[in-house]
PDB file of N, CA and C in Angstrom:
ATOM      1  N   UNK A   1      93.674  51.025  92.516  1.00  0.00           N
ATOM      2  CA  UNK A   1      94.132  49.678  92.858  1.00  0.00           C
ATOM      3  C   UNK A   1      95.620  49.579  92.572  1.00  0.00           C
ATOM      4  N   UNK A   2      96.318  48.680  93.500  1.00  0.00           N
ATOM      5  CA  UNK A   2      97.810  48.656  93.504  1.00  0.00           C
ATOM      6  C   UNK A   2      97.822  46.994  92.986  1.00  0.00           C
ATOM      7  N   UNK A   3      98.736  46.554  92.479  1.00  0.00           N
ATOM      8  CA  UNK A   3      99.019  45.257  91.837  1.00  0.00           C
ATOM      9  C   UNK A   3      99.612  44.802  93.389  1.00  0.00           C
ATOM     10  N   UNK A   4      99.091  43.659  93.271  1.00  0.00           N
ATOM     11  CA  UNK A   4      99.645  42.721  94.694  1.00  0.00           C
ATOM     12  C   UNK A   4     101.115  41.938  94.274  1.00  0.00           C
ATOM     13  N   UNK A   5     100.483  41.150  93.179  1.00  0.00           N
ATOM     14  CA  UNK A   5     101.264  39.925  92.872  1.00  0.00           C
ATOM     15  C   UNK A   5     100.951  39.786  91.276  1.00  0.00           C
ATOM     16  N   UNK A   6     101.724  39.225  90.256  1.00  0.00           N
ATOM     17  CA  UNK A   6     101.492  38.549  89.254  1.00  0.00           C
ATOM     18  C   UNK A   6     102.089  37.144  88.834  1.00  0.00           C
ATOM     19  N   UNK A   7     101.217  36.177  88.277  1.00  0.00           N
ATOM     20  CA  UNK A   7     101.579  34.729  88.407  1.00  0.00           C
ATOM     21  C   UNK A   7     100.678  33.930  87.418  1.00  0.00           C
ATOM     22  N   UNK A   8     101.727  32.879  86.469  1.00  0.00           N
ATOM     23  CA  UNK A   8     100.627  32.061  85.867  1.00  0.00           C
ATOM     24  C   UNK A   8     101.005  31.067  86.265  1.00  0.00           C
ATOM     25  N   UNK A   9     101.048  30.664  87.892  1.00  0.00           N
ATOM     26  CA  UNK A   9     100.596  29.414  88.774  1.00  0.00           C
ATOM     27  C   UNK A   9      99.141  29.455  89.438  1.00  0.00           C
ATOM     28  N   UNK A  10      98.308  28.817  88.203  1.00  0.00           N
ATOM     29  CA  UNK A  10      96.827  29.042  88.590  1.00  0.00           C
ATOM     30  C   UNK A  10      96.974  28.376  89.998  1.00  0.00           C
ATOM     31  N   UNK A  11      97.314  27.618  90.773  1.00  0.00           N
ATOM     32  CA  UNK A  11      97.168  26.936  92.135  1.00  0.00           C
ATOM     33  C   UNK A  11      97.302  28.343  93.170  1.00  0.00           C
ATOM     34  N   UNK A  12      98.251  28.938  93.100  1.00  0.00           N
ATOM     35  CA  UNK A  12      98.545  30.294  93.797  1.00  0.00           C
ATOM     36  C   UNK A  12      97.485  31.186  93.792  1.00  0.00           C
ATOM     37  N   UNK A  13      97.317  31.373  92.330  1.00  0.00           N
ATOM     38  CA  UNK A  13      96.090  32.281  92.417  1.00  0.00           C
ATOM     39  C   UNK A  13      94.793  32.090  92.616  1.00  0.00           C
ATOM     40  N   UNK A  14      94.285  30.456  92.722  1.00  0.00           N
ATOM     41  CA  UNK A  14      93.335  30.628  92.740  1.00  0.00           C
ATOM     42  C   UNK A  14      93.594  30.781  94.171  1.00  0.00           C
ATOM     43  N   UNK A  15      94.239  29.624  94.924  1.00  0.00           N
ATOM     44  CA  UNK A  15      94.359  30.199  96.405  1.00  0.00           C
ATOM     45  C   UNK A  15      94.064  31.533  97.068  1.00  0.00           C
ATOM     46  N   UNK A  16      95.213  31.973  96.114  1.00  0.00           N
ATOM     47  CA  UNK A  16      95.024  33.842  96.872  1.00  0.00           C
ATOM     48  C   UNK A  16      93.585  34.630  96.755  1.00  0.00           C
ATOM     49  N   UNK A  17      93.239  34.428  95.468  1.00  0.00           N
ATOM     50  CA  UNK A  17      91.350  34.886  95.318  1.00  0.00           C
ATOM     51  C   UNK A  17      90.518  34.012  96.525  1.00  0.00           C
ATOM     52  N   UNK A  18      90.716  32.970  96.707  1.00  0.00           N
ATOM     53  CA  UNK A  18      89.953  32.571  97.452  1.00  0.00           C
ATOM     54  C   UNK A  18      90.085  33.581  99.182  1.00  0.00           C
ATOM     55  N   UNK A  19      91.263  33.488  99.961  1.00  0.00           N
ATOM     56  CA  UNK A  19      92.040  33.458 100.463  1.00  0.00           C
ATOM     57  C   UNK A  19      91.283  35.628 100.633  1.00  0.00           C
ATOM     58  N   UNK A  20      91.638  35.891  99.777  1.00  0.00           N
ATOM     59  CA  UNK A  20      91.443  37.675  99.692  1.00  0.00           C
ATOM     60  C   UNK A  20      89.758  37.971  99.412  1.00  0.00           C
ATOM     61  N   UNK A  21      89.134  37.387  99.085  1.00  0.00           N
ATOM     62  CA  UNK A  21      87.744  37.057  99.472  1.00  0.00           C
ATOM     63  C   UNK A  21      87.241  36.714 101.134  1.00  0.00           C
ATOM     64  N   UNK A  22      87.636  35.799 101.393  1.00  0.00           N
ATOM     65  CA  UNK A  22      87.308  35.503 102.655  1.00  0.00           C
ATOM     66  C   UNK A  22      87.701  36.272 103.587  1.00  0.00           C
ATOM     67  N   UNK A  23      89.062  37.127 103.025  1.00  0.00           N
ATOM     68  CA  UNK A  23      89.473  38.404 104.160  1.00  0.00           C
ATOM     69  C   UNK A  23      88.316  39.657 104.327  1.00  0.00           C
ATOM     70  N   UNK A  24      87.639  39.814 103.125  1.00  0.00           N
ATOM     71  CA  UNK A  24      86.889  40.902 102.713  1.00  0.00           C
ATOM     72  C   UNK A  24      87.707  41.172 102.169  1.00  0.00           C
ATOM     73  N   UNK A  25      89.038  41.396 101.339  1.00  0.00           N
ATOM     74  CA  UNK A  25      89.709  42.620 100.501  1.00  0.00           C
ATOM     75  C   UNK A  25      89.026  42.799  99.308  1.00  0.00           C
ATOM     76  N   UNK A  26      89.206  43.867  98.595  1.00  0.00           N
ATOM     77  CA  UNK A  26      88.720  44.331  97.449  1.00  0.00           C
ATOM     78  C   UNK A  26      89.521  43.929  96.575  1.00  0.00           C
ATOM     79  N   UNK A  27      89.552  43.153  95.210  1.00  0.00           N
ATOM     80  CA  UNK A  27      90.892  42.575  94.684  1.00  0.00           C
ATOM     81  C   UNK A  27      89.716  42.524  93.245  1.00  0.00           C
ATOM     82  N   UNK A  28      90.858  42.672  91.978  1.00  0.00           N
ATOM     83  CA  UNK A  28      90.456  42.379  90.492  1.00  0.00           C
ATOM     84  C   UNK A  28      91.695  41.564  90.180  1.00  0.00           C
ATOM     85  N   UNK A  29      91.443  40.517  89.536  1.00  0.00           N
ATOM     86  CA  UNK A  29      92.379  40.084  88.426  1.00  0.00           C
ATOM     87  C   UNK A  29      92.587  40.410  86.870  1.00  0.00           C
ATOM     88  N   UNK A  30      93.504  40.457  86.634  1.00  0.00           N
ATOM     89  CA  UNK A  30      93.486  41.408  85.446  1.00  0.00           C
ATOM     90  C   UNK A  30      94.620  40.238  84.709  1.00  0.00           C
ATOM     91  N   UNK A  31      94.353  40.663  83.533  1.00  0.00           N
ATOM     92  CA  UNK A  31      95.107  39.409  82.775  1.00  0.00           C
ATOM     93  C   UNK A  31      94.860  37.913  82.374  1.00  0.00           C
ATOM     94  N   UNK A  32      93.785  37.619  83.269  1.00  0.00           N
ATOM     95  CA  UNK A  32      93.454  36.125  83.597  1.00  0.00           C
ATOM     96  C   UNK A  32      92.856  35.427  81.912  1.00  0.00           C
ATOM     97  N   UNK A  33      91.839  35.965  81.101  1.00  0.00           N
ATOM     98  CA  UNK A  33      91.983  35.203  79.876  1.00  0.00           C
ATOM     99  C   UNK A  33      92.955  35.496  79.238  1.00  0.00           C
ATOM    100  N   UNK A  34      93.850  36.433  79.002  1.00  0.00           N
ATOM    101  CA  UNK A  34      94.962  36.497  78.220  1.00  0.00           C
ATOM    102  C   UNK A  34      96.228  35.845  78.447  1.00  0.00           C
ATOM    103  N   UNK A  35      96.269  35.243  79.729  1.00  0.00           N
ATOM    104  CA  UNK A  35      97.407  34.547  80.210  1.00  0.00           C
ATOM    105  C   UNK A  35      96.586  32.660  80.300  1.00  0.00           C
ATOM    106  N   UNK A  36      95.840  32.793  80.338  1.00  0.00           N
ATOM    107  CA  UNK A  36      94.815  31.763  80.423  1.00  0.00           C
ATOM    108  C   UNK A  36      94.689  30.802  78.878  1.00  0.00           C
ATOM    109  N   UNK A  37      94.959  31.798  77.834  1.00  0.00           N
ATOM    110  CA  UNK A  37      94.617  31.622  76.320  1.00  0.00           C
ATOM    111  C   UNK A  37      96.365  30.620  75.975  1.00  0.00           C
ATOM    112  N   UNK A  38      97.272  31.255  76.597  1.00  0.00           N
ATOM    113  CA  UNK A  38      98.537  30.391  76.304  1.00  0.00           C
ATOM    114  C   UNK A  38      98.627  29.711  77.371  1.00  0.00           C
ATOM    115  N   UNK A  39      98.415  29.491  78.173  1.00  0.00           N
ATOM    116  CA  UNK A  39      97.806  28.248  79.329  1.00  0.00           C
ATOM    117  C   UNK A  39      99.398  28.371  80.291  1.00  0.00           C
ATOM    118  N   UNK A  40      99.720  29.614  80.378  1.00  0.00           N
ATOM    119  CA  UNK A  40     100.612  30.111  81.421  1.00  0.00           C
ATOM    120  C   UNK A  40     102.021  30.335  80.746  1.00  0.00           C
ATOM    121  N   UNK A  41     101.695  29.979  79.224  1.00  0.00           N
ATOM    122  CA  UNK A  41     103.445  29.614  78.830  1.00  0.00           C
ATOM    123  C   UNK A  41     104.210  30.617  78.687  1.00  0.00           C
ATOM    124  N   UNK A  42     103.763  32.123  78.651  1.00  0.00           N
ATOM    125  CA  UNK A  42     103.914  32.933  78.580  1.00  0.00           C
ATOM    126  C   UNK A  42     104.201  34.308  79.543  1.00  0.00           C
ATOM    127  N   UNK A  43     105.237  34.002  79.853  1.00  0.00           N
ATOM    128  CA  UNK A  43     106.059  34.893  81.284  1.00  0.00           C
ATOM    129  C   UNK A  43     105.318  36.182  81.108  1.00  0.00           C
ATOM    130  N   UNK A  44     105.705  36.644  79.866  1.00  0.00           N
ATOM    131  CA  UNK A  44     105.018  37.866  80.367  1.00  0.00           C
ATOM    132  C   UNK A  44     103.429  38.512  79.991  1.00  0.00           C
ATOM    133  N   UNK A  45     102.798  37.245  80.026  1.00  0.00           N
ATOM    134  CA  UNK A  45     101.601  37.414  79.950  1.00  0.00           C
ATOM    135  C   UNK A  45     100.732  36.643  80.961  1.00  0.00           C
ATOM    136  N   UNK A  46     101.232  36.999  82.232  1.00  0.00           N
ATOM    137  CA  UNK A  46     101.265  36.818  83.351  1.00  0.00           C
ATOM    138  C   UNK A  46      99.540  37.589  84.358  1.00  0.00           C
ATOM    139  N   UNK A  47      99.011  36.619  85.061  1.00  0.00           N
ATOM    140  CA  UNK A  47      97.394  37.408  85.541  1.00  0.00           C
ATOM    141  C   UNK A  47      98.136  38.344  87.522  1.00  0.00           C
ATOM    142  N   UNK A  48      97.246  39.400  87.482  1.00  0.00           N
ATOM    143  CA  UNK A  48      97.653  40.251  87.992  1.00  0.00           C
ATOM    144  C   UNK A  48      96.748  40.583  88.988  1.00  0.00           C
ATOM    145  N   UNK A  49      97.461  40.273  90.650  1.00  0.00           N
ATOM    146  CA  UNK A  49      96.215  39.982  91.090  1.00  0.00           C
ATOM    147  C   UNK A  49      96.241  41.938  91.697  1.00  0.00           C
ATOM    148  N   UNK A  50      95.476  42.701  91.743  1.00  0.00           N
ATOM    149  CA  UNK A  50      95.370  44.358  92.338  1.00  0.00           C
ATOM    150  C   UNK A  50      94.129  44.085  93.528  1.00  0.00           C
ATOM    151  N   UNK A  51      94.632  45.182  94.218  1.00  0.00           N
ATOM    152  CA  UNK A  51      94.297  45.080  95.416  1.00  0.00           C
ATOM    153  C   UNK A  51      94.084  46.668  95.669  1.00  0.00           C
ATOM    154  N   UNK A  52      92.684  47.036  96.161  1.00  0.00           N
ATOM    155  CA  UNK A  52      92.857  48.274  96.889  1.00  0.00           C
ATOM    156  C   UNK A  52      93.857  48.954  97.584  1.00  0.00           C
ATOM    157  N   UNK A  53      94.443  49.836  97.552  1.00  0.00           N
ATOM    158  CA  UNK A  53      95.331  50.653  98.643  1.00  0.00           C
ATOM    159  C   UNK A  53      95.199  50.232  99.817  1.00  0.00           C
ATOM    160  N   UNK A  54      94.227  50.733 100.469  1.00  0.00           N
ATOM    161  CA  UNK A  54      94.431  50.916 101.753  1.00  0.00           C
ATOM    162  C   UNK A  54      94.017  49.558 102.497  1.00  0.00           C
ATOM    163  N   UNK A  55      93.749  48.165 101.446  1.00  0.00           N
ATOM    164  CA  UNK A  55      93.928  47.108 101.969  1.00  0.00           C
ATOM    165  C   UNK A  55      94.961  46.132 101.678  1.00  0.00           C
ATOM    166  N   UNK A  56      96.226  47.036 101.184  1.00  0.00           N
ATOM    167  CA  UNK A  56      97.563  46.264 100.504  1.00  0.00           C
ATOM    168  C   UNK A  56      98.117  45.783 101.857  1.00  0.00           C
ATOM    169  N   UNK A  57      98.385  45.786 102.912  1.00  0.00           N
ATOM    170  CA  UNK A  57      99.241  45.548 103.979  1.00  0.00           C
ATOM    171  C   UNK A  57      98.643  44.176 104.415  1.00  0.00           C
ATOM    172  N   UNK A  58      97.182  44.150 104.471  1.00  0.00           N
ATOM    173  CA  UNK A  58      96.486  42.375 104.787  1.00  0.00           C
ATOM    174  C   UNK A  58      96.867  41.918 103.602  1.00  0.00           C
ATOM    175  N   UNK A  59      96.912  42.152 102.498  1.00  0.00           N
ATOM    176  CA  UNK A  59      96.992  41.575 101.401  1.00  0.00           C
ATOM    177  C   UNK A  59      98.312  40.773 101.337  1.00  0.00           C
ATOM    178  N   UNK A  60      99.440  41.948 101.538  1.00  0.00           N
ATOM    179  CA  UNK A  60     100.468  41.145 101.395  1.00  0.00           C
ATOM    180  C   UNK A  60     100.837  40.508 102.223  1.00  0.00           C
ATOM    181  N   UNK A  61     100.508  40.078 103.528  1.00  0.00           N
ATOM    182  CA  UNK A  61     100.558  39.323 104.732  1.00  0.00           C
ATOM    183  C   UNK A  61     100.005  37.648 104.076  1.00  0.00           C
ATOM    184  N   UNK A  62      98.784  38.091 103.384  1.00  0.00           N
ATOM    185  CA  UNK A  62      98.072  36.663 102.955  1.00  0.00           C
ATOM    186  C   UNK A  62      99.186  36.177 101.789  1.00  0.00           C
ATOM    187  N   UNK A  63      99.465  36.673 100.886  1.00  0.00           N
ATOM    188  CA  UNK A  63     100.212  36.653  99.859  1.00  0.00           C
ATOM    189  C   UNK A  63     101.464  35.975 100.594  1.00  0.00           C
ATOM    190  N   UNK A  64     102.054  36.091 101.253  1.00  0.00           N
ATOM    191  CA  UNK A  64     103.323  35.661 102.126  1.00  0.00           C
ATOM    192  C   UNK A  64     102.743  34.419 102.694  1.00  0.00           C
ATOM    193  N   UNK A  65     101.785  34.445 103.355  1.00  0.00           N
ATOM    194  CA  UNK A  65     101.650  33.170 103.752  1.00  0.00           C
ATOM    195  C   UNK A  65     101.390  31.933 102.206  1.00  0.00           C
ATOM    196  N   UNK A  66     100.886  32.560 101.482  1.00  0.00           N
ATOM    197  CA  UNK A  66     100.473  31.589 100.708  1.00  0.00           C
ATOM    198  C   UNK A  66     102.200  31.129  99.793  1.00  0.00           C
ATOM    199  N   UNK A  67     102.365  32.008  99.175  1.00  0.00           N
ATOM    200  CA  UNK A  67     104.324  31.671  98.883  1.00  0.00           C
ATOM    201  C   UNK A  67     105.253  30.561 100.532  1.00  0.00           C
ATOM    202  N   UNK A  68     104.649  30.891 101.430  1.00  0.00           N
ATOM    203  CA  UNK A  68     105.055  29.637 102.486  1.00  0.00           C
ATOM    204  C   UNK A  68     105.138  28.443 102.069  1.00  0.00           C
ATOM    205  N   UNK A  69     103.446  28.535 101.889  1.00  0.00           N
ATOM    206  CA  UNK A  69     102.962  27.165 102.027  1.00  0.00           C
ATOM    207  C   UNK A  69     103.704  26.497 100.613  1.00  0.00           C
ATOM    208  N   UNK A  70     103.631  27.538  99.643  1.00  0.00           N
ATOM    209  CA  UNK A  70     103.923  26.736  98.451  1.00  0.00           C
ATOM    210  C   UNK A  70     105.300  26.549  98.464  1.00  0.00           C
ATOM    211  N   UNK A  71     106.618  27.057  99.540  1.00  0.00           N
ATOM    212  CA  UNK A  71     107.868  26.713  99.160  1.00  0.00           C
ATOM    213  C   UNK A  71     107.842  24.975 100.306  1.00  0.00           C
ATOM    214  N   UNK A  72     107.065  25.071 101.133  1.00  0.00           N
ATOM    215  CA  UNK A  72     107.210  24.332 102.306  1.00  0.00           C
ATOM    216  C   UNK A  72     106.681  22.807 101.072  1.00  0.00           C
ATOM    217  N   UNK A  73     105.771  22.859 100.277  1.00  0.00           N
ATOM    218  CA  UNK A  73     105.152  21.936  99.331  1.00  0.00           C
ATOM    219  C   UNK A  73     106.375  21.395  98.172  1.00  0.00           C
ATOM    220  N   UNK A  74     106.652  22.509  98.157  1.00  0.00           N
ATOM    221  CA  UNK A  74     107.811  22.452  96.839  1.00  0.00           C
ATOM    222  C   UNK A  74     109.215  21.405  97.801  1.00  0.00           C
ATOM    223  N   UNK A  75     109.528  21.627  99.207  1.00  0.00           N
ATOM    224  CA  UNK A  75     110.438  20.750  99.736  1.00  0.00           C
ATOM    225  C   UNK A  75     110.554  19.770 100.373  1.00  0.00           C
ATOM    226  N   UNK A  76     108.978  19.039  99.761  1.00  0.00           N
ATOM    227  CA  UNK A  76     108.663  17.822 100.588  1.00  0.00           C
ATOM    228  C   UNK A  76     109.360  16.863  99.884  1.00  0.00           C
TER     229      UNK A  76
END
């Protein structure tokens, strides 16, 4: 597994799990109670979303769209 993305903006991630599920990708989060336990305050204890190899290229397509939506939200 290749790391996609890492982020303690639970809104993003849950998005993206949802989002990489419904694609079929193969994806683990890693980090999620340990970044979860300081309730994000902690940069570098950051949840990590990994992604199979040979399904990194849909992955990061979804991943891009979802950073869209959230800059397009962020400039309303």
């Amino acid at each position: 597994m290749m790391e996609l993305t890492r982020s303690n903006d639970v809104v993003l991630l849950s998005w993206l799990r949802a989002r990489l599920a419904g694609a079929g990708i193969e994806f683990a989060v890693f980090d999620a109670h340990t970044s979860s336990a300081y309730m994000g305050g902690l940069a570098a204890v950051a949840s990590r979303i990994m992604v199979v190899e040979d399904q990194m290229p849909l992955a990061r397509i979804i991943l891009a769209e979802g950073r869209r939506i959230q800059s397009a939200q962020r400039n309303q």
